[in-house]
Structures are given as structure tokens and as C-alpha cells.
PDB file of N, CA and C in Angstrom:
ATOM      1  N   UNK A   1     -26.376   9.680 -16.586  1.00  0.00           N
ATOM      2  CA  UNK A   1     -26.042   8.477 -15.869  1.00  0.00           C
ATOM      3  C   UNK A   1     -24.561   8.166 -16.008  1.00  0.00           C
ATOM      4  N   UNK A   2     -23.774   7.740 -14.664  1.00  0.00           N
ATOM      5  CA  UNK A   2     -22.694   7.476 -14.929  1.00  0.00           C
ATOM      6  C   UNK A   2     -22.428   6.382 -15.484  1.00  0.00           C
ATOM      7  N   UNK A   3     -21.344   6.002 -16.849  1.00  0.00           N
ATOM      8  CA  UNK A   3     -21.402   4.831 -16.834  1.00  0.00           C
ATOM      9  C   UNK A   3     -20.614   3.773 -16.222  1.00  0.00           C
ATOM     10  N   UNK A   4     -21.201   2.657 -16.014  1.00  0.00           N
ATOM     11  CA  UNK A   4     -20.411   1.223 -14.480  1.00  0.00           C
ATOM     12  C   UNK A   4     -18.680   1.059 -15.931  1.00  0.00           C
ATOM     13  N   UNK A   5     -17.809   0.736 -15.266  1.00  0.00           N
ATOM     14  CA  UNK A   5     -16.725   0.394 -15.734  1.00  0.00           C
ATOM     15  C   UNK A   5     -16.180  -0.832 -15.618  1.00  0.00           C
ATOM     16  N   UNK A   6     -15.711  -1.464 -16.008  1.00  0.00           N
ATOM     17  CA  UNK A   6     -15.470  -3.117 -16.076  1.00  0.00           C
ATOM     18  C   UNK A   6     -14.597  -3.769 -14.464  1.00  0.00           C
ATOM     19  N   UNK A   7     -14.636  -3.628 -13.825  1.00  0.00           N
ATOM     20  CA  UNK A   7     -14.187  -4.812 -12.281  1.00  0.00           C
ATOM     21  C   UNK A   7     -12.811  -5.105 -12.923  1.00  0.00           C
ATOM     22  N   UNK A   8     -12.057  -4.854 -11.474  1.00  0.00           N
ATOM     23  CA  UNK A   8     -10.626  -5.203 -12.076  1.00  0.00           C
ATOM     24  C   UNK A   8     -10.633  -7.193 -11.205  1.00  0.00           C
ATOM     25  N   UNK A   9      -9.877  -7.645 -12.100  1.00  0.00           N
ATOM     26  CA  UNK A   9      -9.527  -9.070 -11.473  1.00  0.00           C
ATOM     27  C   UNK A   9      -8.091  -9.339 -11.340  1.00  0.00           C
ATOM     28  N   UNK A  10      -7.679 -10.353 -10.697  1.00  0.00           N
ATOM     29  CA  UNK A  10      -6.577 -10.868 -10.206  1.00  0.00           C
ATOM     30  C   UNK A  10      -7.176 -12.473 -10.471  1.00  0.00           C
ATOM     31  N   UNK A  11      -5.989 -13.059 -11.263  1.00  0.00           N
ATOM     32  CA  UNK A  11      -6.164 -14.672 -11.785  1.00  0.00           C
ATOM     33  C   UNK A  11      -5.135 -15.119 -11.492  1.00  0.00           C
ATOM     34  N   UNK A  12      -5.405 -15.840 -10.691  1.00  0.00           N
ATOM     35  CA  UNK A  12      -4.630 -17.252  -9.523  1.00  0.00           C
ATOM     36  C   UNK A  12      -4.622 -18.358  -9.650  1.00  0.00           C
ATOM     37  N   UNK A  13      -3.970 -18.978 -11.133  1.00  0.00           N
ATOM     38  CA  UNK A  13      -4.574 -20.214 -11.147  1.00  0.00           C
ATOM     39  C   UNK A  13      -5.921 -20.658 -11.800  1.00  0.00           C
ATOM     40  N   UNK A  14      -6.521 -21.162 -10.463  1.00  0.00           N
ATOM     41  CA  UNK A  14      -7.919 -21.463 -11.043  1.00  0.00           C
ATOM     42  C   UNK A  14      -8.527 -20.324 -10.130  1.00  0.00           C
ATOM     43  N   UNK A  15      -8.144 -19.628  -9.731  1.00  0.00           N
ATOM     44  CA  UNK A  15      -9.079 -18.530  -9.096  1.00  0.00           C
ATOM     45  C   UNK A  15      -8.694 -17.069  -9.216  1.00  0.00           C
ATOM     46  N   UNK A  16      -9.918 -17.034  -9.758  1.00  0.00           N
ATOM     47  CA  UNK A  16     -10.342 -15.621 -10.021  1.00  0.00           C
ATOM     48  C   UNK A  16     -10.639 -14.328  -8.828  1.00  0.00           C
ATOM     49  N   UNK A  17     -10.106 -13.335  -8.124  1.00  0.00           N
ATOM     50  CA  UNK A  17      -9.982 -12.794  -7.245  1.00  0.00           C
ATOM     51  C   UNK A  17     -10.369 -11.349  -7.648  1.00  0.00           C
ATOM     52  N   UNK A  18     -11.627 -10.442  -7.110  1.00  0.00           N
ATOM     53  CA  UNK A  18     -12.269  -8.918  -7.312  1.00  0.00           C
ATOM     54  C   UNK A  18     -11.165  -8.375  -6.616  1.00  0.00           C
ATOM     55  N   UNK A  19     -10.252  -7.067  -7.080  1.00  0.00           N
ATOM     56  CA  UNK A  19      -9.566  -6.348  -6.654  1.00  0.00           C
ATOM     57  C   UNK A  19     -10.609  -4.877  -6.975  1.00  0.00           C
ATOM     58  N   UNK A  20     -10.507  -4.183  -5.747  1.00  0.00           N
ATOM     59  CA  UNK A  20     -11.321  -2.683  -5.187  1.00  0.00           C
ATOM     60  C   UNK A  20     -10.423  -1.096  -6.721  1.00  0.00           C
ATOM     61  N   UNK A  21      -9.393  -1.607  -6.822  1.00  0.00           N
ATOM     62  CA  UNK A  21      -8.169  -0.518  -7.328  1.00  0.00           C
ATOM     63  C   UNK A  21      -7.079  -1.078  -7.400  1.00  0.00           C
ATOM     64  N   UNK A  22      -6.277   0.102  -8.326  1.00  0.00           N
ATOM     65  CA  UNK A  22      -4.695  -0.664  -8.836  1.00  0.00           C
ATOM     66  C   UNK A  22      -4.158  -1.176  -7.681  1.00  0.00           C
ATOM     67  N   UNK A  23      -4.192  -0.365  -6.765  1.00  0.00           N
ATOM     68  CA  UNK A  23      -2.842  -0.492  -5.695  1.00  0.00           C
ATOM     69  C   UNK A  23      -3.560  -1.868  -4.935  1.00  0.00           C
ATOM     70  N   UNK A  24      -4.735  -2.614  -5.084  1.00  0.00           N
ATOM     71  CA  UNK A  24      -5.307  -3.448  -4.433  1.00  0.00           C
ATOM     72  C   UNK A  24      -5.127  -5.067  -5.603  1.00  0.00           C
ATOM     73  N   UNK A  25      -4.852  -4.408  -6.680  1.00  0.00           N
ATOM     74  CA  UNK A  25      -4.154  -5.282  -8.049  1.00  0.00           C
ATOM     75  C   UNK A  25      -2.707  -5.723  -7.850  1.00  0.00           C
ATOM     76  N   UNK A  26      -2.092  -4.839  -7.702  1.00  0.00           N
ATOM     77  CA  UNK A  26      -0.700  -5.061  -7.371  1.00  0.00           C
ATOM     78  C   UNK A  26      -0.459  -5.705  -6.193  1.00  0.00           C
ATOM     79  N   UNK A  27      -1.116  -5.559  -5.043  1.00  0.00           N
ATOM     80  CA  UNK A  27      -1.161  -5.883  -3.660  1.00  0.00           C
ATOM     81  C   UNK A  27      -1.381  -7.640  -4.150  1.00  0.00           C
ATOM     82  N   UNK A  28      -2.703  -7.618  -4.598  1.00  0.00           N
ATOM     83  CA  UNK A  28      -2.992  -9.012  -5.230  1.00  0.00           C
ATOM     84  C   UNK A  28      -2.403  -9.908  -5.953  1.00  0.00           C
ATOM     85  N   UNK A  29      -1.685  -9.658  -6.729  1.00  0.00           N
ATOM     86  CA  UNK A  29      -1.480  -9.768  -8.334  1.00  0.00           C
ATOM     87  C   UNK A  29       0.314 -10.469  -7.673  1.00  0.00           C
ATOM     88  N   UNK A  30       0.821  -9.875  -7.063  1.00  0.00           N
ATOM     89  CA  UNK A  30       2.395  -9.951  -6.872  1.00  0.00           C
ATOM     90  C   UNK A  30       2.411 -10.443  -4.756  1.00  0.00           C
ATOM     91  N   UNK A  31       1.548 -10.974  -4.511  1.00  0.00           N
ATOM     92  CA  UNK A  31       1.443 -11.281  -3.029  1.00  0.00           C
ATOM     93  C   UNK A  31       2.048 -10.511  -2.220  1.00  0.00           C
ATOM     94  N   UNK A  32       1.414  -9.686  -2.017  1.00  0.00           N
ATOM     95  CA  UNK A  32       2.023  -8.400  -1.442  1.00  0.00           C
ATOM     96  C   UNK A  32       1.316  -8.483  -0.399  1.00  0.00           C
ATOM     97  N   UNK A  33       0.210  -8.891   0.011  1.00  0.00           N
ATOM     98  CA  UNK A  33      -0.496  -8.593   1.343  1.00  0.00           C
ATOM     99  C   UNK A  33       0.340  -8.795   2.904  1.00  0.00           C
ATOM    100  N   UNK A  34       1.482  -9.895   2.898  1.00  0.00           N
ATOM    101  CA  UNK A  34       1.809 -10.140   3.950  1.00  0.00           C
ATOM    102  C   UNK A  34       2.878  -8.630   4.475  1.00  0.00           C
ATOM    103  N   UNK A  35       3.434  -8.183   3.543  1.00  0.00           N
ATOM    104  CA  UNK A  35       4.131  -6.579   3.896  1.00  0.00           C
ATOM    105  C   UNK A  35       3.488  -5.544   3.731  1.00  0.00           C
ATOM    106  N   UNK A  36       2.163  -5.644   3.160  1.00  0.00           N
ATOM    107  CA  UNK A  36       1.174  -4.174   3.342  1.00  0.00           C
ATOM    108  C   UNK A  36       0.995  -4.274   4.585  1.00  0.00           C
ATOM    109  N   UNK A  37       0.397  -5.672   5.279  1.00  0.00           N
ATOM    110  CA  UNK A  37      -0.151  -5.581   6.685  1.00  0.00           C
ATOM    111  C   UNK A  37       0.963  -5.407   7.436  1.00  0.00           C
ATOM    112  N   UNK A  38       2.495  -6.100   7.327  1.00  0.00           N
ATOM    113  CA  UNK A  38       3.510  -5.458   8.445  1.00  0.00           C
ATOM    114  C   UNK A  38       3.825  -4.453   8.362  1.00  0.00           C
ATOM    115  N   UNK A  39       3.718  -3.287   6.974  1.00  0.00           N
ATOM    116  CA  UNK A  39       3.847  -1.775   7.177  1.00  0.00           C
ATOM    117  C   UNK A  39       2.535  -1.145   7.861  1.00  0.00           C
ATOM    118  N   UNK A  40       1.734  -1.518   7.797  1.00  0.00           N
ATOM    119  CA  UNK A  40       0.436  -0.923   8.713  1.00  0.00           C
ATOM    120  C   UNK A  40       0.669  -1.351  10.449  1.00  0.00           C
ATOM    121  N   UNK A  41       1.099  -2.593  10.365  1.00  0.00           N
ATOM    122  CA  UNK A  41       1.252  -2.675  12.051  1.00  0.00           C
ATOM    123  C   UNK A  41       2.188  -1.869  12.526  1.00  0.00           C
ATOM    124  N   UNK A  42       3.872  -1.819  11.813  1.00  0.00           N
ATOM    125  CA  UNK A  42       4.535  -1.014  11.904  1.00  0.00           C
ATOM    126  C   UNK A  42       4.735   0.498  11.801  1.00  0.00           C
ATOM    127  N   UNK A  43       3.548   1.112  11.500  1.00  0.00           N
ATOM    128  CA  UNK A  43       3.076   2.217  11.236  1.00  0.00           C
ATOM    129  C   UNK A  43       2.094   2.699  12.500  1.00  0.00           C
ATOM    130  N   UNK A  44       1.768   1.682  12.889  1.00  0.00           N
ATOM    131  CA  UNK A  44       0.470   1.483  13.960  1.00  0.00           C
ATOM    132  C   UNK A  44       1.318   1.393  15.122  1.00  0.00           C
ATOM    133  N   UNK A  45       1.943   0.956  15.585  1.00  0.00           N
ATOM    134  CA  UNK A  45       2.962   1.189  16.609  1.00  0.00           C
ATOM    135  C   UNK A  45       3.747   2.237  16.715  1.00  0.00           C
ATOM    136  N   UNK A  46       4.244   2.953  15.743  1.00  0.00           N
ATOM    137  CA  UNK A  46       5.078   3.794  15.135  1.00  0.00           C
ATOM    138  C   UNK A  46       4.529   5.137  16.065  1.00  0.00           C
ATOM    139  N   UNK A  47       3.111   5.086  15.653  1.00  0.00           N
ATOM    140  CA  UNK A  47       2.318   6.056  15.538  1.00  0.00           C
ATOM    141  C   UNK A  47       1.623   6.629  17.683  1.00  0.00           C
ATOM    142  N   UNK A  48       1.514   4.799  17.835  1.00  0.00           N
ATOM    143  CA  UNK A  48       1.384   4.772  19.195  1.00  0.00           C
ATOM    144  C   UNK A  48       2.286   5.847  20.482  1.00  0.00           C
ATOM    145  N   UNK A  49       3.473   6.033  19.906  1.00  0.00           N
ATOM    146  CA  UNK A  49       4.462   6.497  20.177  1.00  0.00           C
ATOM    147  C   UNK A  49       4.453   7.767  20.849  1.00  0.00           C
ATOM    148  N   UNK A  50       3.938   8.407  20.141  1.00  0.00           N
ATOM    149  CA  UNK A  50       3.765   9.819  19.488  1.00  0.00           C
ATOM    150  C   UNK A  50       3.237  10.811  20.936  1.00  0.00           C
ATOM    151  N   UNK A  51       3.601  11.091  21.619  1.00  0.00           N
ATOM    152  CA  UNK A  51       3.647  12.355  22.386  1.00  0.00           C
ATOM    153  C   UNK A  51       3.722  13.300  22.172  1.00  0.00           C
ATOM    154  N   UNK A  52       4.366  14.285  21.671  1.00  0.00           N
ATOM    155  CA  UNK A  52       4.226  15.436  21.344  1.00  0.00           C
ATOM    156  C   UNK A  52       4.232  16.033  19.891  1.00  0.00           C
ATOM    157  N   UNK A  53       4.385  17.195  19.589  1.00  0.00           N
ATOM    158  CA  UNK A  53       4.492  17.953  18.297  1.00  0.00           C
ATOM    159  C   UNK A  53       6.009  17.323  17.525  1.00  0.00           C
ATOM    160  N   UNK A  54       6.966  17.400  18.340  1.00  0.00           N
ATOM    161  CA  UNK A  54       8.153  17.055  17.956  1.00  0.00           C
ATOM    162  C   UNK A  54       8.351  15.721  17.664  1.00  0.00           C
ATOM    163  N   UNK A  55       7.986  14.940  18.402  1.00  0.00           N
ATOM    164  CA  UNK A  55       7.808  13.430  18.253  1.00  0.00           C
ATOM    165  C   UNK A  55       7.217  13.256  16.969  1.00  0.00           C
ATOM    166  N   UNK A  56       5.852  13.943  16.559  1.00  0.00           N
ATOM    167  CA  UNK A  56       4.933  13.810  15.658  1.00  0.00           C
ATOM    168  C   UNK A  56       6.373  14.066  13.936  1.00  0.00           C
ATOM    169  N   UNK A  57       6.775  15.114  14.264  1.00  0.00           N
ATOM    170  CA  UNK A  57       7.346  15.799  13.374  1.00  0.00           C
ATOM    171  C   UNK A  57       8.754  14.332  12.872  1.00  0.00           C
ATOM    172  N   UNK A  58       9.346  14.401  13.731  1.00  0.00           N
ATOM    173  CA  UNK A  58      10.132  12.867  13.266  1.00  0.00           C
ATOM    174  C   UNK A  58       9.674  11.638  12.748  1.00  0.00           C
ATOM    175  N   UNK A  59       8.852  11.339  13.512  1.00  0.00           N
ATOM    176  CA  UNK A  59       7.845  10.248  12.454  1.00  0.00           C
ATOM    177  C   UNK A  59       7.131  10.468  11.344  1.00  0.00           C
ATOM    178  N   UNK A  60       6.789  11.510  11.411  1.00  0.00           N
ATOM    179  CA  UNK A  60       5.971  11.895   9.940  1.00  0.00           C
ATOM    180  C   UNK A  60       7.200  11.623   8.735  1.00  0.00           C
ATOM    181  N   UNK A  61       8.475  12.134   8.962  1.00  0.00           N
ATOM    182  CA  UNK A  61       9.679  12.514   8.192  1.00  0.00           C
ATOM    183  C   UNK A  61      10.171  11.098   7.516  1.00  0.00           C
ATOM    184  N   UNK A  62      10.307  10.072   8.664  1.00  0.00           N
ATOM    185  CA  UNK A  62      10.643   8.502   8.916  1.00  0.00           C
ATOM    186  C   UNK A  62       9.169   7.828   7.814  1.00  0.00           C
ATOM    187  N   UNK A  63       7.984   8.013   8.139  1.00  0.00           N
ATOM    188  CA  UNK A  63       6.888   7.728   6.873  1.00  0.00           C
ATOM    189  C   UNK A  63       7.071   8.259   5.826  1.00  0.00           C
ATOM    190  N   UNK A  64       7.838   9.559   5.432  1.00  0.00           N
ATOM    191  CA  UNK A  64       7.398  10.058   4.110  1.00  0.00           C
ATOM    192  C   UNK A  64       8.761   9.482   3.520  1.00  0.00           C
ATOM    193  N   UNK A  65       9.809   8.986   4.011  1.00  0.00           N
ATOM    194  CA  UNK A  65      10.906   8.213   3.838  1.00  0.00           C
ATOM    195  C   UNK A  65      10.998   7.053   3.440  1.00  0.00           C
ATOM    196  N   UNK A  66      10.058   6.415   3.927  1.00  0.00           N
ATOM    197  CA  UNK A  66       9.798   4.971   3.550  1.00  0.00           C
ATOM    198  C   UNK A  66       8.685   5.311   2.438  1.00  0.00           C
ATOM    199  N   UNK A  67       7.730   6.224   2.286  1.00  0.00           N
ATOM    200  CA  UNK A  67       6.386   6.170   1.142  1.00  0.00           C
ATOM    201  C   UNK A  67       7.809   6.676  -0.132  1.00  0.00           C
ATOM    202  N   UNK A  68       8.561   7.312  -0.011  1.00  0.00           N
ATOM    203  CA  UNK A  68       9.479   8.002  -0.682  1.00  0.00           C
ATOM    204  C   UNK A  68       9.876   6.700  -1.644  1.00  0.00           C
ATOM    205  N   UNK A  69      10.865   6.125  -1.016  1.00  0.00           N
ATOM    206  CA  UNK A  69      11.284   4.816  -1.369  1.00  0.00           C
ATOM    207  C   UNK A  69      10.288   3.733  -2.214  1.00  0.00           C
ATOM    208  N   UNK A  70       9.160   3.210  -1.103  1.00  0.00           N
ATOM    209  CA  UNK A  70       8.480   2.325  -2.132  1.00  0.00           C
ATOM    210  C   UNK A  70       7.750   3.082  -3.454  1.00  0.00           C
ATOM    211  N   UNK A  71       7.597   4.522  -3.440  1.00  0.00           N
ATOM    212  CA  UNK A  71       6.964   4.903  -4.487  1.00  0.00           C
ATOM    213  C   UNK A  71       8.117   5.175  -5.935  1.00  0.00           C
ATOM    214  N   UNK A  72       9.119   5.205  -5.363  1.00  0.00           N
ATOM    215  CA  UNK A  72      10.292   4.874  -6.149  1.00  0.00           C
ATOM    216  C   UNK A  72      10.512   3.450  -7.087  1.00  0.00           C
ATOM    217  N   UNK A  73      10.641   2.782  -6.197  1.00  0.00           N
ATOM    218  CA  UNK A  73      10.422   1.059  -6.340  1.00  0.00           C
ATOM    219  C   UNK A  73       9.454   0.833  -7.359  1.00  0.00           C
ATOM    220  N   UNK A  74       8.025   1.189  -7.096  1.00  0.00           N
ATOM    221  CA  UNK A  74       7.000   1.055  -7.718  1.00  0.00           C
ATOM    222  C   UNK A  74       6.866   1.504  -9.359  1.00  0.00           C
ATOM    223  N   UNK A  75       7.484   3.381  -9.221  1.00  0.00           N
ATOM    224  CA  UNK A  75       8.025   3.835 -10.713  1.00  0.00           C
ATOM    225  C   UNK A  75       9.040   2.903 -11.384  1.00  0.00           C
ATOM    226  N   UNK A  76       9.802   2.643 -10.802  1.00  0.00           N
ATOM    227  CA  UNK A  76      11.667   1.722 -11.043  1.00  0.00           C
ATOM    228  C   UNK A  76      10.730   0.978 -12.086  1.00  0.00           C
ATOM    229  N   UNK A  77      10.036   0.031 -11.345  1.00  0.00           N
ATOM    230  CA  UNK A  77       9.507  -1.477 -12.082  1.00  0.00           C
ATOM    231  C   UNK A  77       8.182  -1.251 -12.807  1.00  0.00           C
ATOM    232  N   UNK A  78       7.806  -0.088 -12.944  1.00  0.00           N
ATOM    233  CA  UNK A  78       6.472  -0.087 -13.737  1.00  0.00           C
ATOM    234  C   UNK A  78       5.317  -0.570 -13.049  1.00  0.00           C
ATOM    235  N   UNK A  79       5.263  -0.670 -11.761  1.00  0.00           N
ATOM    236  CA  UNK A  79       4.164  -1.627 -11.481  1.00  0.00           C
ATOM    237  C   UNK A  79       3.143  -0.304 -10.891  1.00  0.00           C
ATOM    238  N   UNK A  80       2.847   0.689 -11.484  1.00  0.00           N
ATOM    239  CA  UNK A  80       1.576   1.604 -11.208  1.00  0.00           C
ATOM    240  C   UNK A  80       1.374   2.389 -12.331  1.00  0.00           C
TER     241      UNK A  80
END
């Protein structure tokens, strides 16, 4: 049997908030939700774009640029 592992939380005050995973802790924890969702829309448009192989190939480059960076950020400050 596997064993269940303890629920991560996020404490707000007087409220107590279930986070899914770290990156959903941090998201929580430091109010991050309003720029997760404008990098997803912006990603989502980004993506809309996309016509061909070549097109594909520049944007992919432009995402792994920006994941580059915040995963930088993220090491910098300890927050993963």
C-alpha cells in the first residue's frame, strides 16, 4: 500500500488554502496567480500565431527564453 503523504497548505491570515504541488505553493504562498494566468494567455496567443514549422521554431526559442529566466529567478531566491 502506498503510503497518503501530508497535503501541502498555504496560510492567509485566517485562511487556510489546499495547494495541488510546490509550484501551486509558491503560486499561492507569494500571489502569483495574477502573472501565471497573463503568461498562459500570453503564451495562448503566442501560440495562436503559429503557421508554419519556422514560425513554430521561433516561438518555441522566445518560451524556452522566458522558462530560462524565471527558472533562474526561482533558483536566485530559493523559492523551489
Amino acid at each position: 500500500m502506498k503510503k497518503k503523504t501530508n497535503p501541502l497548505y498555504v496560510v492567509k491570515g485566517k485562511n487556510v488554502e489546499a495547494v495541488s504541488g510546490w509550484f501551486d505553493l509558491l503560486v499561492k504562498k507569494f500571489n502569483l496567480t495574477p502573472i501565471v494566468e497573463m503568461l498562459q494567455t500570453l503564451f495562448k496567443e503566442i501560440l495562436k500565431g503559429v503557421q508554419s514549422y519556422a514560425m513554430f521554431v521561433v516561438v518555441k526559442k522566445t518560451i524556452d527564453e522566458i522558462m530560462e529566466k524565471l527558472t533562474a529567478f526561482v533558483e536566485k531566491y530559493g523559492l523551489a
